[in-house]
Protein backbone atom coordinates (compact mmCIF):
# COMPACT_ATOMS: atom_id res chain seq x y z
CA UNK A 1 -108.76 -8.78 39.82
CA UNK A 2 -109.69 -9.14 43.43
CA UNK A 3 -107.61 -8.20 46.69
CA UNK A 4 -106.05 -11.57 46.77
CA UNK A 5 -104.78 -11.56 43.56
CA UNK A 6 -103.21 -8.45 44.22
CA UNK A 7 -101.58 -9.75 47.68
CA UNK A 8 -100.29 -12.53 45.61
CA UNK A 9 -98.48 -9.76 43.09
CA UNK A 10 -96.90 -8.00 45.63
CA UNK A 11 -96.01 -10.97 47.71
CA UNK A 12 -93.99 -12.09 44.03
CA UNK A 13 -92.88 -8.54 44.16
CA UNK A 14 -91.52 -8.71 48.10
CA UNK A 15 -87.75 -9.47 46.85
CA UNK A 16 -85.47 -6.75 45.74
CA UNK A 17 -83.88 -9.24 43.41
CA UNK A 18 -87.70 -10.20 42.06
CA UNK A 19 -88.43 -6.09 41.98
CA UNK A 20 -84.90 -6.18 39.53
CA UNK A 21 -86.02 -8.76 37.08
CA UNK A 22 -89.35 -7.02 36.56
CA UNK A 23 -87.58 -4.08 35.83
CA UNK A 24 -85.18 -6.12 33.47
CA UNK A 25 -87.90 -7.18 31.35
CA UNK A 26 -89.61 -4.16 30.91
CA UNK A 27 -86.92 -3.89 28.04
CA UNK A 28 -88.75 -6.96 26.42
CA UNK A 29 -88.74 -10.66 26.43
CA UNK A 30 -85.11 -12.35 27.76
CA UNK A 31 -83.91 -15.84 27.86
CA UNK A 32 -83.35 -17.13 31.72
CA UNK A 33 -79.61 -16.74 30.69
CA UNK A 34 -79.47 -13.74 29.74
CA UNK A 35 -81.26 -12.55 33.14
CA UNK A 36 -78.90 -14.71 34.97
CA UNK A 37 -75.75 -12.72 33.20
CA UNK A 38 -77.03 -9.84 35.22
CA UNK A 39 -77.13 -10.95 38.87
CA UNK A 40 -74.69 -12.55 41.02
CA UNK A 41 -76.74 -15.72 41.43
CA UNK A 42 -77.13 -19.38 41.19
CA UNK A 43 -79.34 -21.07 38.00
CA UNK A 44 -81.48 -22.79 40.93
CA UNK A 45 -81.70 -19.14 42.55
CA UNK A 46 -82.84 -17.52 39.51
CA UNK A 47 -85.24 -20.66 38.79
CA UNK A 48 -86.82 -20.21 42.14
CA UNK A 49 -87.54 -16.22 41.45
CA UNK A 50 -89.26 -17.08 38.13
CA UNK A 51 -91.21 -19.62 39.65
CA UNK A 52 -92.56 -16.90 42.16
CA UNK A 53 -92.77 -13.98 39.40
CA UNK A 54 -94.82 -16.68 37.03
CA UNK A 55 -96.71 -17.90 39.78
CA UNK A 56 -98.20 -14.41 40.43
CA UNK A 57 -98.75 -13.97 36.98
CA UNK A 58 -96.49 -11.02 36.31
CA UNK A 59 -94.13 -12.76 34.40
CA UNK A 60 -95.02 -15.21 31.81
CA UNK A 61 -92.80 -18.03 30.72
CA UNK A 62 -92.34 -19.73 27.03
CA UNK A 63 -90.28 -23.07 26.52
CA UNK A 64 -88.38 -23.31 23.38
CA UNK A 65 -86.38 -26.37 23.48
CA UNK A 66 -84.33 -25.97 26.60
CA UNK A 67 -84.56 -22.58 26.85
CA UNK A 68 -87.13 -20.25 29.03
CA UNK A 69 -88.12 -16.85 27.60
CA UNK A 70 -89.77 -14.59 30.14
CA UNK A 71 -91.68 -11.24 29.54
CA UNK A 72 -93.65 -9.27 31.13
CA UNK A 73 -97.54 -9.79 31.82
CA UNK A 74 -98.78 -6.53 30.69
CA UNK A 75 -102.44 -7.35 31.42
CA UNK A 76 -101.74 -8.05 34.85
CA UNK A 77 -99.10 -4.57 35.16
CA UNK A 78 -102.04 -2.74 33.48
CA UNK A 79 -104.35 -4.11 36.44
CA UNK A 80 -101.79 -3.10 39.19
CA UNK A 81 -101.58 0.28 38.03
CA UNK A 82 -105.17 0.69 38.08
CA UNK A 83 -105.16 -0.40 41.75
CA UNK A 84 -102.57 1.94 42.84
């Protein structure tokens, strides 16, 4: 990893609500719902969090049927540790 890859992980990480849903999933893999259950948010809210966890590659996303599972990236938690 380089110093802009990091940037980008903490810029997905700049949202308490982001910071929240990476703690969520440490417990494992969860279906969008299931996050949504937990916060006081919209489905397009939640979408648009995802999008920035994914994007930053903390979070990875798997489609079954009309469902999104999310887990954490551990390769890319592993790497962020190291940095620290």
């Amino acid at each position: 990893m380089n110093y802009q890859d990091y940037a980008l992980i903490f810029k997905g990480l700049s949202d308490s609500t982001r910071v929240e849903i990476v703690d969520l999933l440490k417990e494992g893999t969860m279906c969008g719902c299931k996050i949504l259950e937990k916060f006081k948010i919209t489905q397009p809210t939640l979408s648009y969090h995802m999008k920035a966890l994914v994007e930053c590659q903390l979070v990875t996303v798997k489609k079954e049927g009309v469902w999104n599972y999310y887990s954490i990236n551990n390769e890319v938690l592993l790497s962020l540790k190291e940095f620290l």
